[in-house]
Protein backbone atom coordinates (compact mmCIF):
# COMPACT_ATOMS: atom_id res chain seq x y z
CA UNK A 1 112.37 99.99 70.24
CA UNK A 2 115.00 100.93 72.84
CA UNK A 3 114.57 104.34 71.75
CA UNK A 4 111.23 104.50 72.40
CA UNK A 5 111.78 103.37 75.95
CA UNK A 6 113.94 106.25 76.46
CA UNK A 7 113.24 110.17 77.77
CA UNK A 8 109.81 111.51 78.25
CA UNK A 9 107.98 108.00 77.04
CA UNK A 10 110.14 106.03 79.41
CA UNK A 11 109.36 108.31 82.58
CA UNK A 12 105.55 108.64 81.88
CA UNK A 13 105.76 104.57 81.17
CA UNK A 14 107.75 104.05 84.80
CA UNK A 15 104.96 106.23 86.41
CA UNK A 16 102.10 104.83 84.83
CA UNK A 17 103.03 101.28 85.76
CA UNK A 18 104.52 102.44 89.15
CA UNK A 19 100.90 104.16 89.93
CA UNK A 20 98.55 100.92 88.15
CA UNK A 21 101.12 98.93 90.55
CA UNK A 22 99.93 100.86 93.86
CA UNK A 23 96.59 101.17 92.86
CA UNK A 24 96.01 97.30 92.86
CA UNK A 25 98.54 97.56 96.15
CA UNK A 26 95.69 99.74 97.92
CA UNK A 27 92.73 97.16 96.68
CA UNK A 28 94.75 94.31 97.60
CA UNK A 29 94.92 96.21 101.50
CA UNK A 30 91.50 97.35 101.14
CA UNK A 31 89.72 94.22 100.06
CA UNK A 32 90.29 92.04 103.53
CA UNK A 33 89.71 95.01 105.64
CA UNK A 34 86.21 95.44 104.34
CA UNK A 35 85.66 91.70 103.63
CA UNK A 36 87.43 89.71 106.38
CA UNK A 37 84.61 90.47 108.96
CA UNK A 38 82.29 88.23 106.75
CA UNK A 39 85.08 85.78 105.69
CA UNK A 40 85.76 85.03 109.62
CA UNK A 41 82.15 84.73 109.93
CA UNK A 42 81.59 82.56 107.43
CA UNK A 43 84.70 80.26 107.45
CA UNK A 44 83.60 80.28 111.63
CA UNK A 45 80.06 79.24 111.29
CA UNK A 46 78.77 81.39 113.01
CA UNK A 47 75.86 82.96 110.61
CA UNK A 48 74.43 86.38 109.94
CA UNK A 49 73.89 87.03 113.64
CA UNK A 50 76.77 86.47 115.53
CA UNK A 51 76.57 86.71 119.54
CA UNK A 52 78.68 89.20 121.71
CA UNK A 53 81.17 85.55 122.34
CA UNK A 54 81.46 85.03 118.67
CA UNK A 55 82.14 89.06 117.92
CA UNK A 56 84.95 88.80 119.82
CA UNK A 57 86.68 85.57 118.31
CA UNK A 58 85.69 87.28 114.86
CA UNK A 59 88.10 90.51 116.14
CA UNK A 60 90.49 88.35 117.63
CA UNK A 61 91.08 86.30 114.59
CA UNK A 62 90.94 89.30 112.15
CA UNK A 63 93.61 90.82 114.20
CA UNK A 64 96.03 87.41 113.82
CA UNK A 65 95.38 87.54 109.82
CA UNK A 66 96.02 91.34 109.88
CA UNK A 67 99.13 90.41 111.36
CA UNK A 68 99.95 87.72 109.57
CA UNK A 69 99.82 89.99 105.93
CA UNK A 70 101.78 92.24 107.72
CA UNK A 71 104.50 89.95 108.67
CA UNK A 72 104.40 88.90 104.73
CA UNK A 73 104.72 92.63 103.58
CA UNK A 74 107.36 92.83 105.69
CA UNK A 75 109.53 89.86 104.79
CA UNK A 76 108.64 90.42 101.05
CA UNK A 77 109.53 94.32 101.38
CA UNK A 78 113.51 92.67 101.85
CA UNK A 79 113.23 89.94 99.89
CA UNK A 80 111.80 92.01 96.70
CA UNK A 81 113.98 94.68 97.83
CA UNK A 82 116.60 92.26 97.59
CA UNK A 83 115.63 90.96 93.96
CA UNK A 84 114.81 94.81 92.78
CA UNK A 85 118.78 95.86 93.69
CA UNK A 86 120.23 92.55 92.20
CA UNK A 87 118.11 91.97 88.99
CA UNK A 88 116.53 95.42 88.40
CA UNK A 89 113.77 97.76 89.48
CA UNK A 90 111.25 96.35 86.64
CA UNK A 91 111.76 92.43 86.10
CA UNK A 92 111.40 92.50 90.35
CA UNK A 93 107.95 94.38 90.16
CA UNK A 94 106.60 92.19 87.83
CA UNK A 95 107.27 88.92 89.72
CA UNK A 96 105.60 90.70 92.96
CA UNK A 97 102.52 92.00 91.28
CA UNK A 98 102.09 88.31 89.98
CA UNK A 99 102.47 87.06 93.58
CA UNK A 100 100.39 89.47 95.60
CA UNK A 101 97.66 89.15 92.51
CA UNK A 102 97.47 85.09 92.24
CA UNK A 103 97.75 84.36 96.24
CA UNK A 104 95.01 86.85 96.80
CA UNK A 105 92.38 85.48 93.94
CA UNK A 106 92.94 82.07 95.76
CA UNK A 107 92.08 83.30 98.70
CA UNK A 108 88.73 82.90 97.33
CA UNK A 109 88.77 79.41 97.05
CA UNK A 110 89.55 78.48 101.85
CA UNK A 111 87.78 76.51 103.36
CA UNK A 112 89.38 77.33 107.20
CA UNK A 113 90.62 80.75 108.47
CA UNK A 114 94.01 79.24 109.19
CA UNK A 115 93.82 78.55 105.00
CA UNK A 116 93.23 82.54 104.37
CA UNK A 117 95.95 83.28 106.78
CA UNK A 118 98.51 81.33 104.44
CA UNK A 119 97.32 82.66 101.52
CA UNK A 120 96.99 86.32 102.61
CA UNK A 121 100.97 85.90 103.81
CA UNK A 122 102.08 84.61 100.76
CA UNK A 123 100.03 87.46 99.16
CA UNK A 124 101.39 90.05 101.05
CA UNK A 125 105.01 89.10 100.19
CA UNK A 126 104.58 90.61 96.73
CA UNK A 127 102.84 93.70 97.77
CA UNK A 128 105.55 94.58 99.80
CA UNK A 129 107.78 94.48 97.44
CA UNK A 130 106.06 95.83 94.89
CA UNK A 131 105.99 99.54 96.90
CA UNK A 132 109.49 99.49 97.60
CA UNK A 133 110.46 99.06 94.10
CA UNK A 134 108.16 101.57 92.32
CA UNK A 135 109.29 103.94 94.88
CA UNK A 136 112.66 103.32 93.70
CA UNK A 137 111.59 103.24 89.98
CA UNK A 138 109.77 106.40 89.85
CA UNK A 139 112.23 108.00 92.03
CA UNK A 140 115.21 107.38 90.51
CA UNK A 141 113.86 107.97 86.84
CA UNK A 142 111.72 111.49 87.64
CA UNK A 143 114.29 114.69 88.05
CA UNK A 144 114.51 115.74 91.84
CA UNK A 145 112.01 118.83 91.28
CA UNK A 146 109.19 116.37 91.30
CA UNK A 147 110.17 113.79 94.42
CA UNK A 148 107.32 116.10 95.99
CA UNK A 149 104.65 115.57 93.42
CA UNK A 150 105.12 112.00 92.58
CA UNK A 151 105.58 111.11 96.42
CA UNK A 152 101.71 112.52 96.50
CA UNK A 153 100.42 110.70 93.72
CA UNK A 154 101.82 107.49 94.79
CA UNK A 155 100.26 107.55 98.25
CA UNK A 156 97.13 108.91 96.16
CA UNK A 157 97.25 105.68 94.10
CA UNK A 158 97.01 103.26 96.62
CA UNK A 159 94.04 104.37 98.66
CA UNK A 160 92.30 105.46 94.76
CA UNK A 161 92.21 101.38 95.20
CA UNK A 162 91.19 101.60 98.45
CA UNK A 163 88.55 103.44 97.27
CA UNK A 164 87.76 101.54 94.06
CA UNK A 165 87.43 98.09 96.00
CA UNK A 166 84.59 100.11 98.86
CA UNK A 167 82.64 100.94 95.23
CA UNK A 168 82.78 97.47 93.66
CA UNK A 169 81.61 96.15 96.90
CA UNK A 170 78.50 98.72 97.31
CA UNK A 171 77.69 97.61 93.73
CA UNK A 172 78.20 93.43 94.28
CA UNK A 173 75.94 93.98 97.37
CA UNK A 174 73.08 95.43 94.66
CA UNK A 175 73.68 92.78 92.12
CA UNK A 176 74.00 89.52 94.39
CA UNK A 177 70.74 88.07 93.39
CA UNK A 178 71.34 88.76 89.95
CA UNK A 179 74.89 87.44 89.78
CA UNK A 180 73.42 84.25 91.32
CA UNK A 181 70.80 83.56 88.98
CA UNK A 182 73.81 84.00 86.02
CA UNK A 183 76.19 82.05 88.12
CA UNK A 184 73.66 79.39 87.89
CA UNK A 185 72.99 79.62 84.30
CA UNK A 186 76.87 78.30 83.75
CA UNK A 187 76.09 75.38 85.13
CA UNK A 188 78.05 75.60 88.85
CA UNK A 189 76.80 73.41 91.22
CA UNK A 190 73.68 75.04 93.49
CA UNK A 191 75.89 74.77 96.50
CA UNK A 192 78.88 76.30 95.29
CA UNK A 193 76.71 79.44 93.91
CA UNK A 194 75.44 79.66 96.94
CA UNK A 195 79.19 79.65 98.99
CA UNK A 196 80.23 82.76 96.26
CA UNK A 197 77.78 84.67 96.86
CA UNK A 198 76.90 84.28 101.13
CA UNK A 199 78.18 87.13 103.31
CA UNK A 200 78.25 89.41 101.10
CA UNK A 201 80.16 87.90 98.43
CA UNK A 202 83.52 88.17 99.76
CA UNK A 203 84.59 84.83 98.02
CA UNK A 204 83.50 86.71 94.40
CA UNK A 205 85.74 89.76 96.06
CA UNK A 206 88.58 87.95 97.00
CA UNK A 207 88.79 86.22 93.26
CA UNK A 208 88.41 89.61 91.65
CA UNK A 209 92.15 90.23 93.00
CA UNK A 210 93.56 88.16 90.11
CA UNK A 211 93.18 91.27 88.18
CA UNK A 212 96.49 92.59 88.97
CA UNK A 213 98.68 89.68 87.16
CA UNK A 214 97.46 91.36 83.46
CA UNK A 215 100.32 94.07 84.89
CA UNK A 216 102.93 91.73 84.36
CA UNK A 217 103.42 92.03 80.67
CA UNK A 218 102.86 95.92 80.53
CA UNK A 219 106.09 95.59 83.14
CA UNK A 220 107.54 93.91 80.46
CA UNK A 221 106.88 95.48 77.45
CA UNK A 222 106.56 99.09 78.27
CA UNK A 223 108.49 99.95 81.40
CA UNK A 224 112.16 100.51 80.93
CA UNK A 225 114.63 99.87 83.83
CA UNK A 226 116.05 102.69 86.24
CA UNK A 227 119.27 103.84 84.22
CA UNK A 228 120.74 104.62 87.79
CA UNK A 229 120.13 100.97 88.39
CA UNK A 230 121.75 100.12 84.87
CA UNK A 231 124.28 102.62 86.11
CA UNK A 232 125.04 100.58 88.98
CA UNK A 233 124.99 97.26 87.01
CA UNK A 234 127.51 98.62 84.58
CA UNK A 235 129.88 99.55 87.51
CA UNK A 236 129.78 95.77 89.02
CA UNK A 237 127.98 96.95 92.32
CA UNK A 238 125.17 94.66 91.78
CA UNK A 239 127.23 91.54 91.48
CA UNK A 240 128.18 91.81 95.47
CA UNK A 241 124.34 90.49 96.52
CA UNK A 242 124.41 86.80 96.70
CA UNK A 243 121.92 84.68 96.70
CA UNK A 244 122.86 82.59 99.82
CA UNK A 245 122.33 85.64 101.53
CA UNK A 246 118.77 85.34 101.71
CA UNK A 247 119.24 82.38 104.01
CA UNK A 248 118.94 85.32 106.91
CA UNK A 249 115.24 86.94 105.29
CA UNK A 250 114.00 83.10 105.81
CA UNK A 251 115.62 83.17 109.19
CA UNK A 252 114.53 86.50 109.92
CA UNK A 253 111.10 85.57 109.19
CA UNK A 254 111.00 83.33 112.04
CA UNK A 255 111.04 86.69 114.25
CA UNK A 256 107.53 87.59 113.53
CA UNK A 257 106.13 84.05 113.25
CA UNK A 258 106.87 83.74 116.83
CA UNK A 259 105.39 87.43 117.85
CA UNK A 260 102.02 86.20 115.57
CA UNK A 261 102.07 82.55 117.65
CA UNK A 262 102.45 84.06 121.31
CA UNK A 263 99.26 86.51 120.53
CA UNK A 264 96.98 83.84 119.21
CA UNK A 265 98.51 81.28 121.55
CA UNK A 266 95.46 80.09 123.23
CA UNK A 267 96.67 80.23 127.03
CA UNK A 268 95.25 77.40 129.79
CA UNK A 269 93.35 78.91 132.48
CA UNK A 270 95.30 78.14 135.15
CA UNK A 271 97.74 81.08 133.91
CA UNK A 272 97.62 84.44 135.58
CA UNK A 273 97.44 87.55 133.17
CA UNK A 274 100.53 88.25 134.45
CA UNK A 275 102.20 85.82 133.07
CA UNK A 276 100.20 85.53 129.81
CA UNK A 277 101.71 89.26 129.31
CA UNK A 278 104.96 88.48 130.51
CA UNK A 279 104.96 85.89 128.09
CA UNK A 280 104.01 87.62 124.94
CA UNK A 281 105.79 90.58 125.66
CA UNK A 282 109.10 88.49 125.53
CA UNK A 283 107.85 86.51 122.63
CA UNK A 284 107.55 90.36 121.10
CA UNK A 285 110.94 91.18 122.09
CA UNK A 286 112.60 88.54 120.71
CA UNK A 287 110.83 88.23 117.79
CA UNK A 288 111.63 91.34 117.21
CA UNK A 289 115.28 90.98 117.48
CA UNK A 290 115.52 87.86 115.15
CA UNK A 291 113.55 89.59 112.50
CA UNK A 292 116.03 92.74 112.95
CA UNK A 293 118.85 90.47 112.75
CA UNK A 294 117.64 88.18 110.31
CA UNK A 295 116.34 90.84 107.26
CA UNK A 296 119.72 93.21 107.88
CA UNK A 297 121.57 90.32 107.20
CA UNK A 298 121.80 90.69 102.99
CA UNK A 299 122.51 94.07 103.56
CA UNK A 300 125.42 93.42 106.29
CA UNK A 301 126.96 90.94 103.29
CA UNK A 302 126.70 93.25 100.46
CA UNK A 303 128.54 96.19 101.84
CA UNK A 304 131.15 94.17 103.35
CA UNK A 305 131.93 92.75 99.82
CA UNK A 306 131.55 96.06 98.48
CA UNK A 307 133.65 97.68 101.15
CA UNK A 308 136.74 94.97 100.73
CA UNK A 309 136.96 95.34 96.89
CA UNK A 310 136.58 99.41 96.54
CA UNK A 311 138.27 100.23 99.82
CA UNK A 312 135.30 101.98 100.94
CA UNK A 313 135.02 102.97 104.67
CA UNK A 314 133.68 100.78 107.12
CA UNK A 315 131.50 103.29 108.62
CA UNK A 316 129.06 102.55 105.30
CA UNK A 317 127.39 99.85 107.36
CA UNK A 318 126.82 101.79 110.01
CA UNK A 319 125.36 104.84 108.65
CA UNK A 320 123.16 102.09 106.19
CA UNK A 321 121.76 99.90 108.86
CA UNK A 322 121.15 102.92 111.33
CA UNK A 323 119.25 104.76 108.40
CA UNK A 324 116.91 101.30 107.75
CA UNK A 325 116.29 101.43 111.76
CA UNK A 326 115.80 104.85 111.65
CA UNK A 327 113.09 104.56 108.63
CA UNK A 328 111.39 101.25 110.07
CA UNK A 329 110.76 103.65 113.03
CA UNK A 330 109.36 106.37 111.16
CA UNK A 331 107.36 103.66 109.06
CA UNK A 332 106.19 101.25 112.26
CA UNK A 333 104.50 104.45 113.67
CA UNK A 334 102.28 105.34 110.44
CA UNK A 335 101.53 101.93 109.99
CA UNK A 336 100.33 100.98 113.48
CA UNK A 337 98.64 103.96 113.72
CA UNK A 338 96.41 103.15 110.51
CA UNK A 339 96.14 99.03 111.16
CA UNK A 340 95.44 99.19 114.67
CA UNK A 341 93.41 101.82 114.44
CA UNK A 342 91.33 103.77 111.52
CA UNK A 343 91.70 100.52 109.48
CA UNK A 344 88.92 98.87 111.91
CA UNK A 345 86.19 101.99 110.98
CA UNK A 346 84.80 99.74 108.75
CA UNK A 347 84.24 97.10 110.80
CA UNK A 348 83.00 99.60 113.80
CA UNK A 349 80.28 100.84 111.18
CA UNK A 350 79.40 97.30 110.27
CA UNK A 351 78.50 96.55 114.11
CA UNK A 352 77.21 99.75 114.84
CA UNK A 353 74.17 99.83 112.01
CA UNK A 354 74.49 95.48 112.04
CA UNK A 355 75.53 95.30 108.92
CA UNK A 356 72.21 97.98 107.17
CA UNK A 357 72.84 100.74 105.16
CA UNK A 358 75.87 99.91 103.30
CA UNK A 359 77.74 101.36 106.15
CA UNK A 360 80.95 99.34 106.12
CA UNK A 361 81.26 100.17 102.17
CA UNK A 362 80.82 104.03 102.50
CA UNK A 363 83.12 104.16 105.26
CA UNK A 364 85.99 102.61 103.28
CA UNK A 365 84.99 104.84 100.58
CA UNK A 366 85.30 108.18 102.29
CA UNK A 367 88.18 106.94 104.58
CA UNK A 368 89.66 106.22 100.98
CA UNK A 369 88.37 109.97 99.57
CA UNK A 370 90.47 111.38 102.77
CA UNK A 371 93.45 109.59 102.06
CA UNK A 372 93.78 110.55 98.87
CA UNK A 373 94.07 114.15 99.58
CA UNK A 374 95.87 113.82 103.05
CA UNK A 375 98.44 112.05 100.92
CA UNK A 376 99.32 114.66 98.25
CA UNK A 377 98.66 117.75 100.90
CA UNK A 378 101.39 115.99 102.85
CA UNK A 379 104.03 114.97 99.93
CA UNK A 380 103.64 118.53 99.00
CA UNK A 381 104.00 120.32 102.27
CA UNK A 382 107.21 118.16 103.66
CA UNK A 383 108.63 119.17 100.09
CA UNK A 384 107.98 122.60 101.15
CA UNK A 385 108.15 122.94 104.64
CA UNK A 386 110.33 120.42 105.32
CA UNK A 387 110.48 117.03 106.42
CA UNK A 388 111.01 116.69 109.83
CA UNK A 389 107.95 119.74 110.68
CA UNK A 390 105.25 117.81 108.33
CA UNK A 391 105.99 114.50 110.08
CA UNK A 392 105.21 116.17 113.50
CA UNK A 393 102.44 117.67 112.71
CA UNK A 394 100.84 114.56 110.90
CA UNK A 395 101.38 112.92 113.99
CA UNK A 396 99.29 115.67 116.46
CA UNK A 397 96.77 115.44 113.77
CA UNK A 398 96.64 111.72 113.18
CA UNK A 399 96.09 111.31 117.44
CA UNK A 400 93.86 114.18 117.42
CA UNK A 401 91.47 112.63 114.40
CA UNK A 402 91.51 109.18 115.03
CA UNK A 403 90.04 109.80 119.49
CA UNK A 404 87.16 112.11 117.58
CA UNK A 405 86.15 109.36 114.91
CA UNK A 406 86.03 106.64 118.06
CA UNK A 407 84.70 108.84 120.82
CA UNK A 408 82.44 111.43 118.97
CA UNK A 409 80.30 108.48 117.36
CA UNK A 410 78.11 106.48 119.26
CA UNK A 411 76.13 105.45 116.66
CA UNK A 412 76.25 105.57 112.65
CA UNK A 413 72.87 107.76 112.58
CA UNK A 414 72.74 109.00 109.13
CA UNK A 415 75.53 108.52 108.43
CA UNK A 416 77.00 111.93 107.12
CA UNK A 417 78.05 113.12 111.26
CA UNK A 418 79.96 109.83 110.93
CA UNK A 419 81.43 109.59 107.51
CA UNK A 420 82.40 112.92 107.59
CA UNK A 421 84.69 112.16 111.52
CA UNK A 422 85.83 108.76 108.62
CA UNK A 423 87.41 111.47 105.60
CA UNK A 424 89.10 113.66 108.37
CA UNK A 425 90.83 110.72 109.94
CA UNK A 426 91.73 109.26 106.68
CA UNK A 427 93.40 112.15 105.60
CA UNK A 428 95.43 112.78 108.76
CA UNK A 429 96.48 109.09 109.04
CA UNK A 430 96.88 108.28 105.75
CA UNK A 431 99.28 111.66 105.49
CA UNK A 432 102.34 109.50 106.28
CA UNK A 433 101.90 107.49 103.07
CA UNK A 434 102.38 110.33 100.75
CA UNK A 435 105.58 111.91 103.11
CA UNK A 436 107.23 108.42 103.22
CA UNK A 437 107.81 107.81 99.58
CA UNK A 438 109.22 111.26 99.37
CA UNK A 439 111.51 110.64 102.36
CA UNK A 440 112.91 107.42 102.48
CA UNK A 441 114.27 107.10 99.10
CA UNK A 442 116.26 110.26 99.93
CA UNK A 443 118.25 108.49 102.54
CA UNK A 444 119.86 105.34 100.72
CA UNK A 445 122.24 105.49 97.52
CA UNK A 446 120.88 103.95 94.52
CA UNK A 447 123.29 100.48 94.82
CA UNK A 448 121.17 99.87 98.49
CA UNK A 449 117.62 101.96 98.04
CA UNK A 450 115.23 99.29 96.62
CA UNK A 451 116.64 97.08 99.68
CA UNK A 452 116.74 99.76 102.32
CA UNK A 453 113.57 101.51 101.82
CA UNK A 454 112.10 98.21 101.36
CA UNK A 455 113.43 96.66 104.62
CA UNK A 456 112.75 100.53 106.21
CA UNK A 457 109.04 100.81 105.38
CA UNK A 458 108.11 97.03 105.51
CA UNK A 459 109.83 96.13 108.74
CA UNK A 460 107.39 98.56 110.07
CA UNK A 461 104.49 96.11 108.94
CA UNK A 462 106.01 94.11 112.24
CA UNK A 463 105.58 96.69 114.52
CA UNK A 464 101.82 97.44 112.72
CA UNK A 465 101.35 93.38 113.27
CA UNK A 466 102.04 93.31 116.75
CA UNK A 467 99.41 96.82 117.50
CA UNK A 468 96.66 94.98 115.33
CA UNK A 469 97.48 91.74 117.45
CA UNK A 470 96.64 94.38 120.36
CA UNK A 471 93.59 95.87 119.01
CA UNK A 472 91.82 92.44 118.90
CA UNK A 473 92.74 91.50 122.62
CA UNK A 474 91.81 94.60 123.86
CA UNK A 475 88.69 94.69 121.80
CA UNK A 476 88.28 91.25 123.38
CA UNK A 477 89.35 92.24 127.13
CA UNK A 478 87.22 95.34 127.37
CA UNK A 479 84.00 94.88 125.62
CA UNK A 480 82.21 97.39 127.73
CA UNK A 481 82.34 101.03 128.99
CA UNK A 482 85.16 102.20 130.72
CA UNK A 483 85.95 105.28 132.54
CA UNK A 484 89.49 106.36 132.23
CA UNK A 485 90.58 110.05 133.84
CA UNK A 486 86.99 110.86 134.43
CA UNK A 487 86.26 110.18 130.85
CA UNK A 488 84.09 107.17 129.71
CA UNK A 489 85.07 105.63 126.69
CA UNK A 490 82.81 103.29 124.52
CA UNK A 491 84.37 99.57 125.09
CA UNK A 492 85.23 96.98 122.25
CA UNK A 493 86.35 99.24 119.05
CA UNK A 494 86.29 102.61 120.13
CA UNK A 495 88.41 101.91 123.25
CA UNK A 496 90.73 99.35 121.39
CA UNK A 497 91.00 101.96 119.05
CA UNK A 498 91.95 104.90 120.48
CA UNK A 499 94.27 103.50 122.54
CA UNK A 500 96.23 102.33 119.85
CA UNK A 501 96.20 105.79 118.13
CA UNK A 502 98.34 106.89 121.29
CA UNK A 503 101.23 105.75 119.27
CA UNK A 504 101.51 109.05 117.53
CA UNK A 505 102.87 110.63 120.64
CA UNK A 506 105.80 108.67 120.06
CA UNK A 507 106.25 110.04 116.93
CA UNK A 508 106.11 113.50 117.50
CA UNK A 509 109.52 112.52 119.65
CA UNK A 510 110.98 110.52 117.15
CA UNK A 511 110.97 112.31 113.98
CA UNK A 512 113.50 114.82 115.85
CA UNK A 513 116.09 112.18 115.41
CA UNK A 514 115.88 111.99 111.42
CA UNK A 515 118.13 114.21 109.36
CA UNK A 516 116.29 116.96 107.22
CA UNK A 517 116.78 116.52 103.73
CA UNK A 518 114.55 119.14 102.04
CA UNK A 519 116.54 120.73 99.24
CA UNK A 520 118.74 117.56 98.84
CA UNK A 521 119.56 115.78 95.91
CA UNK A 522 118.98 112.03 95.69
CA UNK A 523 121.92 110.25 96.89
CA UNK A 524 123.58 108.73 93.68
């Protein structure tokens, strides 16, 4: 048997899982983005026709669950992390997979938004973790000639779900009627038929997500462990993370928590805006810093301890914690770029045509379509070009794609003007996700890369929280035209929008700081 999980049939079982694992990752993303419009709206009361008012509660609290599964990802992106360094790569992807698959299918089952906001944190803890440790996984067991490849096809993976959850949705909508009349053959009660299948049958959607949790004993069976991992185990390496440690994730969680409360925090009237944004931007601030503080903390621990016994320099930490800032930058500005901004295209269709045509469903689908190949263009060319060049020029591309799909469409028409403006921004965007599995793992050493890459491209999900936080106040505060630079831009989603996209400026700075590692081993 052990042979059998060894060579060839080991790395083709690794990848297989590693790419099932992302695919269900992208559904998991892609189911509340093109269902939590109707889930707000339903769990709100607010029926099939809600009123300008109501639209912009449904953004605003859309926004706070975004965030919330963000925070989650985040926090389970170091505590997974965590788990994948001190138990292995595999026995840690199967206990994420479970929790992102169960939390999600009981998300199904609210009766409040508050209740889906739980349950899609919970949720999200497991899908972070579970792309921080296949990166590692595949990584680590594929020779370095094809980091560029399999960086592509994992970014590929996840928006193939992406894609896969946009079709089973445009093919529930057909089949509602029929579903119900079978639904009520079982014998469920009339008015709990009727709750599955209302707006759209996002409850039916939501429970669908259980799917997932069959991965867990393929993990088992099939998928052997990293042998650099096993390497590391055999040296004694993985015996320095403790589990006390975690003590500072928990902590550290509390950082985000606050940045989620002081957005939603419903402020009295007699408060000036001035304050109100004095007030959350502090709230930001240091919710930022206790979540920095509080997820480096295992990390701090474990190279001390592995510094005192092997006499290691003391400049490890540094050059470890400044590479997990340094990829948490690189992450935060992908991921704030897509969930503030061309993650919301779905919803824009869905107001624009109210709610005809299928139109939130084929935009998810082509935005899903563009992904896919902006990924694996992008994996390829920074393993060509170089890293620090591709990451640039996603960014100019990214800004440039995302102010055409929200100021070039006033109105979903037929559809093909629009989807088409929907592909090209998901394939710029969505470029990042294909470059940042081939980059980050090349900056940590095997003993620290499940936890650093995880903390580096999940502590991002923060800074993505607090821009979707954003996007549904200023959807909310400018719900009308507005004319900026003698340009007028459309208010409530394109404006929110685009302004948020402006974040790729930053990163066209930014990546200048990162070291170039094109034609690099991976760090042993």
């Amino acid at each position: 048997m052990e042979t059998a999980k060894t060579g060839n049939f080991g790395k083709w079982m690794a990848l297989i899982a590693a790419l099932l694992g992302w695919l269900f990752d992208g559904a998991e993303m892609g189911l509340f983005s093109m269902v939590g419009r109707a889930a707000i709206q339903d769990l709100m009361g607010f029926g099939t026709s809600p009123t300008k008012e109501q639209e912009g509660l449904i953004a605003f609290y859309f926004g706070i669950v975004i965030a919330v599964f963000l925070v989650g990802a985040a926090t389970g992106g170091v505590l997974f992390g965590w788990l994948g360094d001190r138990i292995g790569r595999v026995r840690a992807m199967s206990l994420s997979v479970l929790t992102y698959a169960l939390f999600t299918g009981l998300c199904g089952l609210v009766k409040r938004p508050e209740q889906i906001a739980v349950l899609r944190f919970i949720a999200a803890l497991g899908m972070g973790g579970e792309w921080s440790l296949g990166v590692a996984l595949v990584m680590e067991v594929w020779p370095n000639r094809s980091r560029g490849l399999m960086a592509g096809l994992i970014g590929a993976a996840a928006n193939v779900g992406y894609f896969l959850v946009g079709i089973v949705g445009l093919g529930l909508n057909r089949v509602l009627e029929t579903l119900k009349v079978w639904l009520l053959a079982t014998g469920l009660a009339e008015n709990s038929v009727d709750a599955l299948v209302a707006f759209k049958g996002w409850r039916l959607m939501m429970l669908l997500g259980c799917t997932p949790a069959l991965l867990t004993f393929f993990f088992r069976v099939f998928v052997p462990e990293s042998h650099k991992w096993e390497q590391e185990k055999g040296s004694g390496s993985t015996s320095h993370w403790q589990t006390r440690d975690l003590l500072g994730v928990l902590i550290g969680a509390i950082g985000p928590g606050l940045i989620v409360f002081v957005w939603a925090w419903k402020f009295s009237n007699d408060w000036s805006s001035g304050e109100i944004a004095a007030v959350r931007i502090a709230g930001s601030v240091v919710g930022l810093a206790i979540a920095t503080y509080g997820y480096l903390w295992p990390v701090r621990r474990y190279v001390a301890r592995y510094t005192a016994e092997r006499g290691a320099p003391t400049a490890m930490s540094r050059k470890i914690i400044g590479r997990m800032l340094l990829a948490a930058g690189l992450s935060g500005i992908a991921l704030m770029g897509t969930w503030a901004s061309t993650q919301s295209a779905p919803n824009w269709a869905d107001k624009l045509t109210g709610g005809k045509f299928n139109s939130r469903e084929y935009t998810q689908i082509f935005l899903a379509l563009g992904a896919c190949f902006g990924t694996i263009v992008a994996a390829l060319a920074g393993d060509k070009f170089g890293r620090r060049i591709v990451y640039c020029l996603m960014c100019i591309m990214s800004l440039a794609s995302a102010l055409w799909l929200f100021n070039m469409n006033s109105e979903y028409g037929e559809g093909w003007s629009f989807l088409t403006s929907v592909f090209i921004a998901g394939a710029c965007t969505a470029s990042f996700y294909g470059w940042l599995p081939l980059y980050l793992p090349e900056l940590f050493e095997t003993n620290v890369r499940a936890t650093g890459q995880g903390f580096g491209f999940n502590f991002g999900r923060i800074l993505a929280a607090v821009g979707a936080l954003q996007g549904g106040v200023l959807n909310t505060m400018f719900p009308n035209d507005q004319v900026i630079f003698g340009m007028t831009f459309k208010g409530g989603y394109p404006l929110a929008c685009s302004t948020m996209s402006l974040i790729y400026l930053i990163g066209i700075a930014f990546i200048w700081l990162a070291p170039e590692t094109k034609g690099q081993p991976l760090p042993e």
